[in-house]
C-alpha atoms as a PDB file:
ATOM      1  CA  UNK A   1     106.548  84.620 111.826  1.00  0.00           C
ATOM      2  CA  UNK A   2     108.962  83.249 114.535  1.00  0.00           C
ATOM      3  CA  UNK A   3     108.202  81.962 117.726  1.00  0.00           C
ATOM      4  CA  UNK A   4     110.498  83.005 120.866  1.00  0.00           C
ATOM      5  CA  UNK A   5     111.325  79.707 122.662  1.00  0.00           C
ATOM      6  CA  UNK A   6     110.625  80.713 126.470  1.00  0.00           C
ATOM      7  CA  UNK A   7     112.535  78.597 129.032  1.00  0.00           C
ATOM      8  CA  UNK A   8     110.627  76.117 131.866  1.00  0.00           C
ATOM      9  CA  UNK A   9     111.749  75.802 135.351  1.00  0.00           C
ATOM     10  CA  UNK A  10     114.156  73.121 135.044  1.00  0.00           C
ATOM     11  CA  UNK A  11     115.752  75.176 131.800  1.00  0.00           C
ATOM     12  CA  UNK A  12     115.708  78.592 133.510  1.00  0.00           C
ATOM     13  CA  UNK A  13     117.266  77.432 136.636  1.00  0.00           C
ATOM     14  CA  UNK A  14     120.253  75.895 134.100  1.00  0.00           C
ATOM     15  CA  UNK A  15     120.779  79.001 132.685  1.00  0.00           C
ATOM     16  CA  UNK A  16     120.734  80.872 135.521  1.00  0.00           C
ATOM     17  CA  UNK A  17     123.744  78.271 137.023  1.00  0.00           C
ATOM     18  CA  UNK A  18     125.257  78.743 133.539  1.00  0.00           C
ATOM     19  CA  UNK A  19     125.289  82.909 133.703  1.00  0.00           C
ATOM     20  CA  UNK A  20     126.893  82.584 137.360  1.00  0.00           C
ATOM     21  CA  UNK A  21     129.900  80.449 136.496  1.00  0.00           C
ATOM     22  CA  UNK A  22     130.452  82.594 133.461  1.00  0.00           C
ATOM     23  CA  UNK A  23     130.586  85.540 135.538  1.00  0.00           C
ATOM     24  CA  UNK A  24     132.778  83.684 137.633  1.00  0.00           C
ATOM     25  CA  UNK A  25     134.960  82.949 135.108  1.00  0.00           C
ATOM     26  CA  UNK A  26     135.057  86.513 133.797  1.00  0.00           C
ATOM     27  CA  UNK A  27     135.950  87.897 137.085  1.00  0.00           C
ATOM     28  CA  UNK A  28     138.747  85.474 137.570  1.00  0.00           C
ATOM     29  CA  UNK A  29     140.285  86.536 134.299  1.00  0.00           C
ATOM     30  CA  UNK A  30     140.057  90.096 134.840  1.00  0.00           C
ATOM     31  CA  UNK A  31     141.491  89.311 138.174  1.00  0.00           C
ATOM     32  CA  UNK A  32     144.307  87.144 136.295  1.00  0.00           C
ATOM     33  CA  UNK A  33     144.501  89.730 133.546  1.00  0.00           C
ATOM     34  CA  UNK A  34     145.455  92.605 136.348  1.00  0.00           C
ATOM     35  CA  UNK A  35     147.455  90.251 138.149  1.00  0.00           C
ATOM     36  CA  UNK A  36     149.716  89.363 135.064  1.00  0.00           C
ATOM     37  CA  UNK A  37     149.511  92.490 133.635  1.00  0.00           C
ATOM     38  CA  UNK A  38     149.667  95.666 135.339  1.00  0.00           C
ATOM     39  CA  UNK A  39     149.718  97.992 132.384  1.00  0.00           C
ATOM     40  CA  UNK A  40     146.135  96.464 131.821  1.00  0.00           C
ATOM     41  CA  UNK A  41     144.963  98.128 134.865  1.00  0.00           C
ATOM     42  CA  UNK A  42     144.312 101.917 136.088  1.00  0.00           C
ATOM     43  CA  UNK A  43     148.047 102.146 136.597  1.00  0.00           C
ATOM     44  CA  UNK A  44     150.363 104.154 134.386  1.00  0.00           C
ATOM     45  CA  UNK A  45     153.508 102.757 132.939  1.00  0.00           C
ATOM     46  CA  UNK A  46     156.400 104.974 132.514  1.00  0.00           C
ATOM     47  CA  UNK A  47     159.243 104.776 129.890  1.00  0.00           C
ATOM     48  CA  UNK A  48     162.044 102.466 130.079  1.00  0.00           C
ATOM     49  CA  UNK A  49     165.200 101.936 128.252  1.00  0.00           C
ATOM     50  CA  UNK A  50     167.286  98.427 128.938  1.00  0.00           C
ATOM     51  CA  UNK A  51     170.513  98.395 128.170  1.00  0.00           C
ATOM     52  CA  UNK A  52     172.967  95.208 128.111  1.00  0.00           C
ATOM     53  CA  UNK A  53     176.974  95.311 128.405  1.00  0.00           C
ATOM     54  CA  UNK A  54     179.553  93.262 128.793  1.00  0.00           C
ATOM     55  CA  UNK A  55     178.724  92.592 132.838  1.00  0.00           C
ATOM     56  CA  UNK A  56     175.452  94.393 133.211  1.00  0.00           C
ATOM     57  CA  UNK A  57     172.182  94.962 132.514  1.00  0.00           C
ATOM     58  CA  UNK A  58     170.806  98.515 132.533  1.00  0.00           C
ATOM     59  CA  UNK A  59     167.469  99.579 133.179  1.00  0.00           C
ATOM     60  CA  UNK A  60     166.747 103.316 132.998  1.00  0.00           C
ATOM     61  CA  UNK A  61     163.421 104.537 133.543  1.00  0.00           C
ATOM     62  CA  UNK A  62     161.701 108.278 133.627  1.00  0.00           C
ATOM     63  CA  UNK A  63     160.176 109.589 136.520  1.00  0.00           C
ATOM     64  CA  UNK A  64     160.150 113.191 136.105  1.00  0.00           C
ATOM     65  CA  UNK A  65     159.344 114.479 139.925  1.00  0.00           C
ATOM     66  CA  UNK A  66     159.780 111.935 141.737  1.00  0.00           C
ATOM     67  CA  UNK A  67     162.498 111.231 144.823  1.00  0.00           C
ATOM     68  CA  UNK A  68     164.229 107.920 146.121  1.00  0.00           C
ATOM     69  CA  UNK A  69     161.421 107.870 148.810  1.00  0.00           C
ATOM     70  CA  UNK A  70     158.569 107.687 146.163  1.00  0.00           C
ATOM     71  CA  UNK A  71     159.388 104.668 144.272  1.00  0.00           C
ATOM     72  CA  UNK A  72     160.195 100.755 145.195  1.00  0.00           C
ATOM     73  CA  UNK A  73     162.287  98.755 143.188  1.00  0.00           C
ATOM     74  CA  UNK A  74     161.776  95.169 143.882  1.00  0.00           C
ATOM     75  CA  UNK A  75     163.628  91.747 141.639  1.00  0.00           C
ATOM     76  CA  UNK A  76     163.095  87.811 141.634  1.00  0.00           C
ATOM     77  CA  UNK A  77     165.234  85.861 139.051  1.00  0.00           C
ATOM     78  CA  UNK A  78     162.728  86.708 136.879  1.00  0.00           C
ATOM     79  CA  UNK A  79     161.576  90.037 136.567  1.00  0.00           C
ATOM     80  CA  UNK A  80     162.557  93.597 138.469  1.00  0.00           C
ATOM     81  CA  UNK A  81     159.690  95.580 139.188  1.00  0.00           C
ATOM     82  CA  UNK A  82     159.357  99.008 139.826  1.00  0.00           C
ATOM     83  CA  UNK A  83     156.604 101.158 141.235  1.00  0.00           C
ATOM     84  CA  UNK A  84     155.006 103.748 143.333  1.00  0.00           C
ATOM     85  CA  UNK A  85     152.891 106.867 143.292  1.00  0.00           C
ATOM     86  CA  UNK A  86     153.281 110.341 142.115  1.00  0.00           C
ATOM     87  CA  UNK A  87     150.920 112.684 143.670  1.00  0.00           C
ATOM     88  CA  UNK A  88     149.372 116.219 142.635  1.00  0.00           C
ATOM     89  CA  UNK A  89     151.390 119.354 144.542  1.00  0.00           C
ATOM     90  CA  UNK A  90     148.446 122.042 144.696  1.00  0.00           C
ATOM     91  CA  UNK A  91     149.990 125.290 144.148  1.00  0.00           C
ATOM     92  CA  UNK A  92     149.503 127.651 147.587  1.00  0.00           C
ATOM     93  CA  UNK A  93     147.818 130.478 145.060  1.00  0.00           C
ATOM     94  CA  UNK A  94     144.943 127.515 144.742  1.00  0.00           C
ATOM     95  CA  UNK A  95     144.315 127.552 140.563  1.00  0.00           C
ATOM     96  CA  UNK A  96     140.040 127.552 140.576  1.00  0.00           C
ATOM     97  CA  UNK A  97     140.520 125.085 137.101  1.00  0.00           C
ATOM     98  CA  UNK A  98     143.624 124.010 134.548  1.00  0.00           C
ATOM     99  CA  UNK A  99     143.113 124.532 131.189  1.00  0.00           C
ATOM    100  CA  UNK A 100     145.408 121.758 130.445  1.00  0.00           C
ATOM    101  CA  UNK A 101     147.041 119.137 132.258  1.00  0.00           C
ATOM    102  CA  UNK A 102     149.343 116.729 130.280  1.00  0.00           C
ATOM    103  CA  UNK A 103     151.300 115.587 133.436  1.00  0.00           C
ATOM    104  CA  UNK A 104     150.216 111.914 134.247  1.00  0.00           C
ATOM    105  CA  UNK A 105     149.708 111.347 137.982  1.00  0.00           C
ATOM    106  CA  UNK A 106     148.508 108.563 140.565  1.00  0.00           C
ATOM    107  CA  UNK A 107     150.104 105.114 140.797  1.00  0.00           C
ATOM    108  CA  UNK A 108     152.312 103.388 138.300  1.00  0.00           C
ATOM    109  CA  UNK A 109     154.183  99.904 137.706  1.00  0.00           C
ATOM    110  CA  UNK A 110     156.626  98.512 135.243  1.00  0.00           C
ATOM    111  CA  UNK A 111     157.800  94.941 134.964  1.00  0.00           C
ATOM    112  CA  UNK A 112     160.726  94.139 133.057  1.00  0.00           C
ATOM    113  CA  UNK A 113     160.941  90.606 132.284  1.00  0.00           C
ATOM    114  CA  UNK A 114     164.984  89.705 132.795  1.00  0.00           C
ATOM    115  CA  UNK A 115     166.376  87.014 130.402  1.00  0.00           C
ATOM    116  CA  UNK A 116     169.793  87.052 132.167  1.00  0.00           C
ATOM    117  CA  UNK A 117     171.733  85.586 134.863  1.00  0.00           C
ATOM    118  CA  UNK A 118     171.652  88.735 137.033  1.00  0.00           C
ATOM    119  CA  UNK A 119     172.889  89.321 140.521  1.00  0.00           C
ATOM    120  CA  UNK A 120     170.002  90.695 142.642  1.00  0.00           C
ATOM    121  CA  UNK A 121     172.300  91.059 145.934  1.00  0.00           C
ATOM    122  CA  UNK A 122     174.966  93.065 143.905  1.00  0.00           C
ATOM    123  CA  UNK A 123     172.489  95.661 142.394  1.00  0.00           C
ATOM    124  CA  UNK A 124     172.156  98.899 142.868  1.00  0.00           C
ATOM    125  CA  UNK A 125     169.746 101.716 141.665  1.00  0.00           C
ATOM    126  CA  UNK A 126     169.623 105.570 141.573  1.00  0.00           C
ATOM    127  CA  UNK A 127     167.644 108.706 140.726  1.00  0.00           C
ATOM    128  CA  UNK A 128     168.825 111.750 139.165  1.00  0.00           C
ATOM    129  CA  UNK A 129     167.274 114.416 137.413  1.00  0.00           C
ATOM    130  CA  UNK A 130     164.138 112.090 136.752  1.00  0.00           C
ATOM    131  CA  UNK A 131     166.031 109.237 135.739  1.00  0.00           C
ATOM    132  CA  UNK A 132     166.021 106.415 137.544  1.00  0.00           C
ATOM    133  CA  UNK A 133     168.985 103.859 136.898  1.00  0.00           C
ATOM    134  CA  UNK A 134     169.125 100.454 137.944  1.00  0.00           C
ATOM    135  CA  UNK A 135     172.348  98.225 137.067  1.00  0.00           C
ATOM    136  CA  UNK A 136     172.437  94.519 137.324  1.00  0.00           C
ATOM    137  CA  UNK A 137     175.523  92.935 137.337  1.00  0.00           C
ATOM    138  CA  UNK A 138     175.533  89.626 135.143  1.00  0.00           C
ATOM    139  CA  UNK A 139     176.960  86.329 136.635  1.00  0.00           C
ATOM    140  CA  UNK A 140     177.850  83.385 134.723  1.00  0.00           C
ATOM    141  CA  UNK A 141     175.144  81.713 133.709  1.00  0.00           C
ATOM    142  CA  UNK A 142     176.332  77.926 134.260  1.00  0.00           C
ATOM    143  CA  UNK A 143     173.757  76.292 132.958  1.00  0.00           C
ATOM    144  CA  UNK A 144     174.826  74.128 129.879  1.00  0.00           C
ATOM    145  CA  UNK A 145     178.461  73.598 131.278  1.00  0.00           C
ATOM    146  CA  UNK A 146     179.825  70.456 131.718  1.00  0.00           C
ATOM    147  CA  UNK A 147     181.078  69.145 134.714  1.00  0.00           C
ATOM    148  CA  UNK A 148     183.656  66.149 134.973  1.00  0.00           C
ATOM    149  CA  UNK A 149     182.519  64.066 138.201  1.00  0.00           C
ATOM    150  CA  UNK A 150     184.658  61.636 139.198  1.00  0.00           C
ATOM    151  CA  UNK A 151     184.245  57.533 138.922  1.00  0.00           C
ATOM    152  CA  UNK A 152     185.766  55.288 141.175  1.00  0.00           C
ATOM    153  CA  UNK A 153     186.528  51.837 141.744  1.00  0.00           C
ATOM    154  CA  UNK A 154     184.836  49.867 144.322  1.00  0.00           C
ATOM    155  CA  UNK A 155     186.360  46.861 145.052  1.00  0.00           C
ATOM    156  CA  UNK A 156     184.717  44.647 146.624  1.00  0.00           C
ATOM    157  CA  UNK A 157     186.938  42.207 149.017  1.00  0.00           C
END
């Protein structure tokens, strides 16, 4: 037969401190988690193709319905981001029920980390026909060239 150990005072108030900074600690990393990671959130994350040429990168994404004034495009030297919200057009014959819906709707958000030297002034993006395009012009990346700096003599008189 085994014996449940019951906690005393002293021992229940510990792990009653020790439950609160684990939930603490859970709700910062779901808050981290969401914060890093929008596809791990309620958000939907729509298709993307990236493209590279010779002096651009090429991000085309679908978003079937949507116009210029429904989605943001925002870039930092490190990622361009992209989202918005597509919302549900009731039909004026008002449907009582679908039988099926396969159309996503609601917000969504896609990151796409950039590994280049881009140009963030010189970009420009477009929609049409549910395809939004966004080209990035590469600049030269000058990191790892050498520059010559010149040495001079001073004399001292």
């Amino acid at each position: 037969m085994i014996k449940t150990a019951r906690a005393t005072g002293l021992e229940r108030l510990e792990l009653q401190r020790l439950r609160d900074r684990v939930g603490r600690l859970f709700a910062a990393l779901q808050e981290a988690t969401v914060t890093e990671d929008p596809l791990a959130s309620e958000t939907c994350a729509p298709p993307v193709d990236l493209c590279e040429s010779a002096d651009a990168i090429v991000i085309c994404v679908e978003l079937p319905g949507l116009t210029a004034e429904q989605i943001k495009v925002g870039a930092t030297n490190t990622q361009l981001r992209i989202w918005g919200e597509k919302k549900r057009c009731m039909p004026r014959n008002r449907i009582l029920s679908h039988l099926c819906s396969e159309r996503s709707f609601g917000k969504f958000c896609r990151i796409v980390p950039l590994r280049w030297t881009v140009s963030i002034q010189d970009s420009e993006a477009s929609i049409d026909n549910g395809m939004l395009v966004v080209r990035m012009p590469k600049i030269e990346d000058r990191r790892g060239v050498e520059y010559k700096i010149p040495v001079k003599d001073e004399v001292n008189s």
